[in-house]
N, C-alpha and C. Protein backbone atom coordinates (compact mmCIF):
# COMPACT_ATOMS: atom_id res chain seq x y z
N UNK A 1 112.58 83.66 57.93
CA UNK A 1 112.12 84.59 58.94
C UNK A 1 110.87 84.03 59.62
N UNK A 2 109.95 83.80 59.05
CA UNK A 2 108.91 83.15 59.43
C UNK A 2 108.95 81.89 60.33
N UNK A 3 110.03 80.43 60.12
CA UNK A 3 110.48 79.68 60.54
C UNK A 3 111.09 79.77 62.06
N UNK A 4 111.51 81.08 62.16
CA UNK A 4 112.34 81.38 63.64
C UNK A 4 111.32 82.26 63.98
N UNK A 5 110.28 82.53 63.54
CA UNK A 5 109.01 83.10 64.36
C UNK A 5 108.58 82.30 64.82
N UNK A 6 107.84 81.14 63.95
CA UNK A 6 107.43 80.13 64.24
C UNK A 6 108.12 79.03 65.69
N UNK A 7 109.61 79.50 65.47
CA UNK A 7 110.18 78.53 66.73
C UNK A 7 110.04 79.56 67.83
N UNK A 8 109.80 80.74 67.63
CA UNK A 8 109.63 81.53 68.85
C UNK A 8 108.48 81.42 69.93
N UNK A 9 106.95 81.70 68.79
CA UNK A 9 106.22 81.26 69.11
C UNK A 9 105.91 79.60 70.11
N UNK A 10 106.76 78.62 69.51
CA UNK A 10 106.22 77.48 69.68
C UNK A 10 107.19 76.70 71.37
N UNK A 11 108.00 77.70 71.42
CA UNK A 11 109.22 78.02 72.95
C UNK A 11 107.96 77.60 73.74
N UNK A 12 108.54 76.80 75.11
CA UNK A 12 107.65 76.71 76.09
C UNK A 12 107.09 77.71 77.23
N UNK A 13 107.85 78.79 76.81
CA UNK A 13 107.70 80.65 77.82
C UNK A 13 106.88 80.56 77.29
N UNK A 14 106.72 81.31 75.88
CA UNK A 14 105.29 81.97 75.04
C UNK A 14 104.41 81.20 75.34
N UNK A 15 104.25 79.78 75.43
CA UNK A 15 103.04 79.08 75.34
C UNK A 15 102.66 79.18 76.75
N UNK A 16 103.23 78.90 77.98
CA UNK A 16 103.18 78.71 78.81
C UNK A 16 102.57 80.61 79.89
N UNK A 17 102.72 81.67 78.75
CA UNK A 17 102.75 82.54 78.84
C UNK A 17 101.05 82.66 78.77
N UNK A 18 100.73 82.28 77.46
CA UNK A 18 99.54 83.04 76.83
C UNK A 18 98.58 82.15 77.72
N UNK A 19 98.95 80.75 78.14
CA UNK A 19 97.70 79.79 78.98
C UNK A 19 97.85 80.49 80.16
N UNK A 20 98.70 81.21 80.83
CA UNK A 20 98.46 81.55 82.83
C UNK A 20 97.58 82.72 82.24
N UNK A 21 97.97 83.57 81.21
CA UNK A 21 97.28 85.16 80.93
C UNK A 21 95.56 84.04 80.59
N UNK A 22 95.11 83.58 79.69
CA UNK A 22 94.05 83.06 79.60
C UNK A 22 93.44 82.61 80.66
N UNK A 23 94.00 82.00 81.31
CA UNK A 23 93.29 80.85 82.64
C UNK A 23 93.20 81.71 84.05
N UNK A 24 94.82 82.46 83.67
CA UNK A 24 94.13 83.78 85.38
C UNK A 24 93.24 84.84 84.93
N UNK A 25 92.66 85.15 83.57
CA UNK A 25 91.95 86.14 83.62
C UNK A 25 90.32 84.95 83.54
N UNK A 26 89.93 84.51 83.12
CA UNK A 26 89.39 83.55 83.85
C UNK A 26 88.85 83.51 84.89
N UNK A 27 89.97 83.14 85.54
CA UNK A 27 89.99 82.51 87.19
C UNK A 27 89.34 83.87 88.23
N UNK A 28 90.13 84.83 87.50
CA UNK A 28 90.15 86.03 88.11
C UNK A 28 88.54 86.50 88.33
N UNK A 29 87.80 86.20 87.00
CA UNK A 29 85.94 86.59 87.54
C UNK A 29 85.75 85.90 88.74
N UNK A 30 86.28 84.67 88.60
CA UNK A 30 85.49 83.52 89.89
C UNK A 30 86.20 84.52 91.15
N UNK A 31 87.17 84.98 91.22
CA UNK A 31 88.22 85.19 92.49
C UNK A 31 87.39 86.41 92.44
N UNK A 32 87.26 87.29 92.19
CA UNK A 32 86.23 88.60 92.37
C UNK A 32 84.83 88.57 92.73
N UNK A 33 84.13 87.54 92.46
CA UNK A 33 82.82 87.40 92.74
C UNK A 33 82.92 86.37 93.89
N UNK A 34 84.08 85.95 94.66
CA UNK A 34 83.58 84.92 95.61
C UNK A 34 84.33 86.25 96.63
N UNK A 35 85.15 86.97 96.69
CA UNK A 35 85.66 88.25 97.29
C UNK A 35 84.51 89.45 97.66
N UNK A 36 84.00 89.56 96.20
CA UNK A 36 82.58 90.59 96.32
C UNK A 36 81.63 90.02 97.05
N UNK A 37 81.17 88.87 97.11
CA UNK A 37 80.01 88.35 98.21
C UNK A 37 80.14 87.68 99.07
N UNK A 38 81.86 87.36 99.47
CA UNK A 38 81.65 86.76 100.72
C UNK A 38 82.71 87.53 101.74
N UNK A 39 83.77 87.60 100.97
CA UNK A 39 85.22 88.87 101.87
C UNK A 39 84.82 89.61 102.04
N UNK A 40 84.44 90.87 100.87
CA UNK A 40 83.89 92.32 101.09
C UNK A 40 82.66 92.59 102.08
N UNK A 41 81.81 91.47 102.20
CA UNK A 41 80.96 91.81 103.68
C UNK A 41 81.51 91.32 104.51
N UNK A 42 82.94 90.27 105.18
CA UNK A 42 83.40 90.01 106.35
C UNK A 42 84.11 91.25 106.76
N UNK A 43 84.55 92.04 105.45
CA UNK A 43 85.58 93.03 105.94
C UNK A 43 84.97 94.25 106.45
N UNK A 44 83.67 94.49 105.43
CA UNK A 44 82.90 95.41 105.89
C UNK A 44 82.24 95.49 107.33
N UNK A 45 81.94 94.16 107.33
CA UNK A 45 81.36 93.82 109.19
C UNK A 45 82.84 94.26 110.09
N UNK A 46 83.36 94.47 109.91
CA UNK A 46 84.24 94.89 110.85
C UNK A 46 85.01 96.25 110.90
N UNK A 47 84.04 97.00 109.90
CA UNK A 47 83.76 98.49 110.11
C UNK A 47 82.84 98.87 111.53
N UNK A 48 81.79 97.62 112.01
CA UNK A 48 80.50 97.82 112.77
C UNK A 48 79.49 98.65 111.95
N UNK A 49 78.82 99.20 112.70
CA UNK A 49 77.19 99.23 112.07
C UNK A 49 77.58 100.26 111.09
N UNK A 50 78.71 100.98 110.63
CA UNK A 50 78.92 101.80 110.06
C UNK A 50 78.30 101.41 108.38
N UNK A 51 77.60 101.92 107.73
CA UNK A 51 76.99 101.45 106.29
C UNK A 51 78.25 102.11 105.70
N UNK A 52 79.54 102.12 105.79
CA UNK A 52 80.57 102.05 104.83
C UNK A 52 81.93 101.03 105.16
N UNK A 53 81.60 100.78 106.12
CA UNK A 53 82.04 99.47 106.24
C UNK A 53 83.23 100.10 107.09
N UNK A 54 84.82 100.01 106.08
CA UNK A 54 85.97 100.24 106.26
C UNK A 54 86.43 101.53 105.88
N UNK A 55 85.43 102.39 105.25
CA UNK A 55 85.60 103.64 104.03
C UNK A 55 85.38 104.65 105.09
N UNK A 56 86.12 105.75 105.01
CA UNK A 56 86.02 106.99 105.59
C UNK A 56 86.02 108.04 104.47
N UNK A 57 85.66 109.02 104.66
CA UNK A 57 85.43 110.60 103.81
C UNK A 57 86.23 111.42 104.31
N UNK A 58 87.36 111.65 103.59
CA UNK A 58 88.29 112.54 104.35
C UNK A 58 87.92 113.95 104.48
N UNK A 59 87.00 114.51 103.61
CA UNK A 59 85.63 115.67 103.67
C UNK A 59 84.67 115.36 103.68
N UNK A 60 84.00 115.73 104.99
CA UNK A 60 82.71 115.16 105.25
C UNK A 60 81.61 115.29 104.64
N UNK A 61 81.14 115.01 103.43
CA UNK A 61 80.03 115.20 102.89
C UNK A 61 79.99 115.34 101.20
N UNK A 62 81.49 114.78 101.31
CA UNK A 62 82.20 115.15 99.55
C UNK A 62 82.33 113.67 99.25
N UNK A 63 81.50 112.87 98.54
CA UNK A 63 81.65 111.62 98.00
C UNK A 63 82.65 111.17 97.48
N UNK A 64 83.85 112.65 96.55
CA UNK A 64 84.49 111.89 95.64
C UNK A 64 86.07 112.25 97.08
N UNK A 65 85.87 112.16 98.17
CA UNK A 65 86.55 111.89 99.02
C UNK A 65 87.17 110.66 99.93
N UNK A 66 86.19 109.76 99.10
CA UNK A 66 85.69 108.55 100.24
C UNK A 66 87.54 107.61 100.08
N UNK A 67 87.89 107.27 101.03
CA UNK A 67 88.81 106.41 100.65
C UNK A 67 88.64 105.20 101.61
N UNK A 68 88.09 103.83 100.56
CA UNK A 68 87.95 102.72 100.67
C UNK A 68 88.39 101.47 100.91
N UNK A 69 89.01 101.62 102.05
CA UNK A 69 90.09 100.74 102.66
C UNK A 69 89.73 98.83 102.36
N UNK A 70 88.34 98.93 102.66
CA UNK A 70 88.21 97.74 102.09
C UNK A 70 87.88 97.26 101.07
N UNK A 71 87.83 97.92 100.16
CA UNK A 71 88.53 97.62 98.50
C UNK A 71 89.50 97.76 97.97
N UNK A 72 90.85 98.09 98.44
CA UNK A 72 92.24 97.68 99.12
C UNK A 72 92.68 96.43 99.36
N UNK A 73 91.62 96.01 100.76
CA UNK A 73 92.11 95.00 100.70
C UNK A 73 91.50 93.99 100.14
N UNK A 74 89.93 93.98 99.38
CA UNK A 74 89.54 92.94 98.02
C UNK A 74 90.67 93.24 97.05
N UNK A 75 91.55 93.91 96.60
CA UNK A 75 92.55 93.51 95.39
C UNK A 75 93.65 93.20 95.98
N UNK A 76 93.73 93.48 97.37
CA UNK A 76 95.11 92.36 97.47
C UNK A 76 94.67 91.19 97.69
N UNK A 77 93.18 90.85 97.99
CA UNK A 77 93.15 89.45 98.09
C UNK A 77 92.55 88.77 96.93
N UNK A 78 92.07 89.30 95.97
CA UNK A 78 91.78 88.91 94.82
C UNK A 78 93.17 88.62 93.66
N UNK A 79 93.93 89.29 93.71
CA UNK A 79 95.20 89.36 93.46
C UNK A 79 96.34 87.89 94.10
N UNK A 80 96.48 87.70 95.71
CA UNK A 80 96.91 86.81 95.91
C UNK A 80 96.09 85.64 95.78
N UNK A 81 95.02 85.33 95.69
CA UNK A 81 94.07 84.36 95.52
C UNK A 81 94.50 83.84 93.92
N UNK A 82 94.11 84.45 93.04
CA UNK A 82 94.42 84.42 91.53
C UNK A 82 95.99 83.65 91.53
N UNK A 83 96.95 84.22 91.97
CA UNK A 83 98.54 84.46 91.45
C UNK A 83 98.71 82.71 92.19
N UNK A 84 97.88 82.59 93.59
CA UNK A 84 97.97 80.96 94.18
C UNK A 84 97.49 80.28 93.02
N UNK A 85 96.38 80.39 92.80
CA UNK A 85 96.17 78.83 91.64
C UNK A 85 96.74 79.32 90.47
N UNK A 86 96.80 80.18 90.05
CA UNK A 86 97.77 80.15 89.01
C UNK A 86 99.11 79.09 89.05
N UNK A 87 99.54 80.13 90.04
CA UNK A 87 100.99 78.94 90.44
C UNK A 87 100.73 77.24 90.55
N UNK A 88 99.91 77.20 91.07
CA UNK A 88 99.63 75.88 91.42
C UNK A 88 98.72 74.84 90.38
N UNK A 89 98.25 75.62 89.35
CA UNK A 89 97.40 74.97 88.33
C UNK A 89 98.41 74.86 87.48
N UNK A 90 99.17 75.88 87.17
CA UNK A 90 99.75 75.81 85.58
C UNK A 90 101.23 75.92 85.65
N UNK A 91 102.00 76.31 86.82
CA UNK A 91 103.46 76.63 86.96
C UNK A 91 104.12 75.33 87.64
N UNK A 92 103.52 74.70 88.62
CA UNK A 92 104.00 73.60 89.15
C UNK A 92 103.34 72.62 87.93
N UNK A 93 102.56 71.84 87.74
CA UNK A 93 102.61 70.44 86.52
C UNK A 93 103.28 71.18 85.64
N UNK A 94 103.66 72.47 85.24
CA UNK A 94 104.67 72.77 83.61
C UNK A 94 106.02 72.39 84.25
N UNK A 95 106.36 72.56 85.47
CA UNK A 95 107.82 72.71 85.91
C UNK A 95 108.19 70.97 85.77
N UNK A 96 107.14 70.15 86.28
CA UNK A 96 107.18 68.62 86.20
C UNK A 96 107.17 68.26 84.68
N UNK A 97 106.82 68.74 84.19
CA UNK A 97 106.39 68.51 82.85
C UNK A 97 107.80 68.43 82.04
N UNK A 98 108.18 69.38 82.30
CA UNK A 98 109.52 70.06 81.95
C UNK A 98 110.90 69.02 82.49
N UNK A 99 110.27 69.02 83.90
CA UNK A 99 112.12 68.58 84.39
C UNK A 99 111.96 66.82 83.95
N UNK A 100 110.49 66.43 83.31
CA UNK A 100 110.49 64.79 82.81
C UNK A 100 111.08 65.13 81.58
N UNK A 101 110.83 65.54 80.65
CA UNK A 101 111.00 65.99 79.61
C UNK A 101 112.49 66.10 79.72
N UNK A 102 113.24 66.92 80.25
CA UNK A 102 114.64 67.20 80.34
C UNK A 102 115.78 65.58 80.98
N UNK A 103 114.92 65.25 82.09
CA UNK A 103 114.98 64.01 82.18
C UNK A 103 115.41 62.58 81.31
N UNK A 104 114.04 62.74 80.36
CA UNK A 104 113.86 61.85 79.55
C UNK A 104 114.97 61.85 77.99
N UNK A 105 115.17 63.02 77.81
CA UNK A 105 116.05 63.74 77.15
C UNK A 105 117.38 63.45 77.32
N UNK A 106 117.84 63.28 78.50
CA UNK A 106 119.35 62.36 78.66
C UNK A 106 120.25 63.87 78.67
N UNK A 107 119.67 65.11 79.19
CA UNK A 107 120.46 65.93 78.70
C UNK A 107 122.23 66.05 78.78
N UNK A 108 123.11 66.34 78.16
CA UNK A 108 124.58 65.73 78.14
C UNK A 108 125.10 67.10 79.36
N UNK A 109 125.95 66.16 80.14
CA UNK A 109 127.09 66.67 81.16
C UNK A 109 128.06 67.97 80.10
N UNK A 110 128.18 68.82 81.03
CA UNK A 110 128.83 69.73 80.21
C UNK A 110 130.14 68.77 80.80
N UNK A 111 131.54 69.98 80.09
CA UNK A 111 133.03 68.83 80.09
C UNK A 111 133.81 69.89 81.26
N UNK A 112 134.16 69.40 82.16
CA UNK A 112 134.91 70.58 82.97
C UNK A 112 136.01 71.51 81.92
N UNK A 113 136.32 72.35 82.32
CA UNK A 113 137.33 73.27 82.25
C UNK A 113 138.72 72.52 82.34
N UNK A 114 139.35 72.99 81.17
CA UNK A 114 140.65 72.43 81.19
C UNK A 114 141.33 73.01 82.34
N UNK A 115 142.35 72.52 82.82
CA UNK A 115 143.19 72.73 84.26
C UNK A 115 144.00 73.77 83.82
N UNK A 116 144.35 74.67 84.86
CA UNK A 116 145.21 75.69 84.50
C UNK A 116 147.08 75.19 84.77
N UNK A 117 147.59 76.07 84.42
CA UNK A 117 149.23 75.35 84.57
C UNK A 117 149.45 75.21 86.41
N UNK A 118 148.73 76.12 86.75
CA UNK A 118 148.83 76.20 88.09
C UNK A 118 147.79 74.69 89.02
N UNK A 119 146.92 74.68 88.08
CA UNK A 119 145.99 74.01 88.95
C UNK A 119 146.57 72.21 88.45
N UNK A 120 147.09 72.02 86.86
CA UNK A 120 148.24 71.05 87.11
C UNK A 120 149.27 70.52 87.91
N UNK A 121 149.98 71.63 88.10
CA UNK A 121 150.95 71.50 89.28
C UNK A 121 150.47 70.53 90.54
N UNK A 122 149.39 71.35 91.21
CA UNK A 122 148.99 71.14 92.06
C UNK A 122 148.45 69.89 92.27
N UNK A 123 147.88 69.27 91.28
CA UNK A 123 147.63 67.40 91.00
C UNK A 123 148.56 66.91 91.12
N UNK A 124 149.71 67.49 90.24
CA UNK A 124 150.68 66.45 90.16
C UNK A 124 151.68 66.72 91.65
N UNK A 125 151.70 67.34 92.14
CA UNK A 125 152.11 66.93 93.96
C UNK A 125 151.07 66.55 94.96
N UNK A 126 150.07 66.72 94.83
CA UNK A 126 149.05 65.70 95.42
C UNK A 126 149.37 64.58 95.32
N UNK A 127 149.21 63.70 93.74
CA UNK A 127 149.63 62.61 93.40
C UNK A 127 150.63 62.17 94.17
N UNK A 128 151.71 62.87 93.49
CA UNK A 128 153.32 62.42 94.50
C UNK A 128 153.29 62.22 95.61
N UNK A 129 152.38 63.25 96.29
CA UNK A 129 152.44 63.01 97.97
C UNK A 129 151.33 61.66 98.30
N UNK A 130 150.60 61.68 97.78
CA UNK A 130 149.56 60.21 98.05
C UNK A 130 150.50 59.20 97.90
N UNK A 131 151.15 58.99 97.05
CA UNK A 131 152.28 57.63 96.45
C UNK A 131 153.33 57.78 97.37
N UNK A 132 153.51 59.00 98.00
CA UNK A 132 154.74 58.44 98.95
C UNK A 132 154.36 57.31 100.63
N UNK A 133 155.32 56.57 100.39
CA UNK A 133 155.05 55.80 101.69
C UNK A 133 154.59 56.76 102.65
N UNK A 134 153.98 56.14 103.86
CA UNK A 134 154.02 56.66 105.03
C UNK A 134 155.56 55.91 106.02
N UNK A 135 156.11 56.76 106.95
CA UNK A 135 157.52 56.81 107.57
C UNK A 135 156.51 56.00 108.85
């Protein structure tokens, strides 16, 4: 039991699993703090002089009203920012990694499918007709 845990664990998913979860949560402080001080005031500047930037109060004077459009769009861009180098740090060299590996491996040709009685036939008058002269 332990042995086929052990091969579970040691599969190139799981591993390949627990390094993107490690390395994008990671990555993810840097992608939030370069979003928080440099996106979140481009986005906010284009509220204008408004000191909430992109955020409106759908009741005027009720704080827990405020809905914050441009912290919206810091997690979709913190989000696609992250999910890019992810992909590109750890999913593309594993995929190379992999198809050398599989490569190198010589992996074997599967064997076609035996012919059906029908799909016999059909060779064997092909054949015949290739072998007959042309008139």
């Amino acid at each position: 039991m332990i042995d086929g845990f052990k091969k579970f664990l040691m599969r190139g998913n799981v591993l390949d699993l627990a390094i993107a979860v490690v390395i994008g949560t990671a990555f993810a402080t840097v992608v939030k703090t370069v979003v928080d001080n440099l996106v979140s005031p481009l986005i906010a500047s284009l509220g204008g002089s408004n000191v909430n930037g992109l955020a409106f109060h759908i009741v005027d004077g009720n704080a827990a009203s405020k809905v914050d459009i441009g912290a919206i769009i810091n997690a979709f861009v913190v989000f696609f920012l992250t999910a890019l180098v992810v992909y590109f740090v750890l999913v593309v060299p594993m995929k190379k990694i992999q198809d050398r590996r599989a490569a190198k491996a010589g992996t074997p040709e599967e064997e076609p499918e035996p012919l059906t009685m029908d799909q016999e036939l059909l060779v064997e008058i092909r054949d015949a007709l290739r072998a007959r002269p042309l008139n």
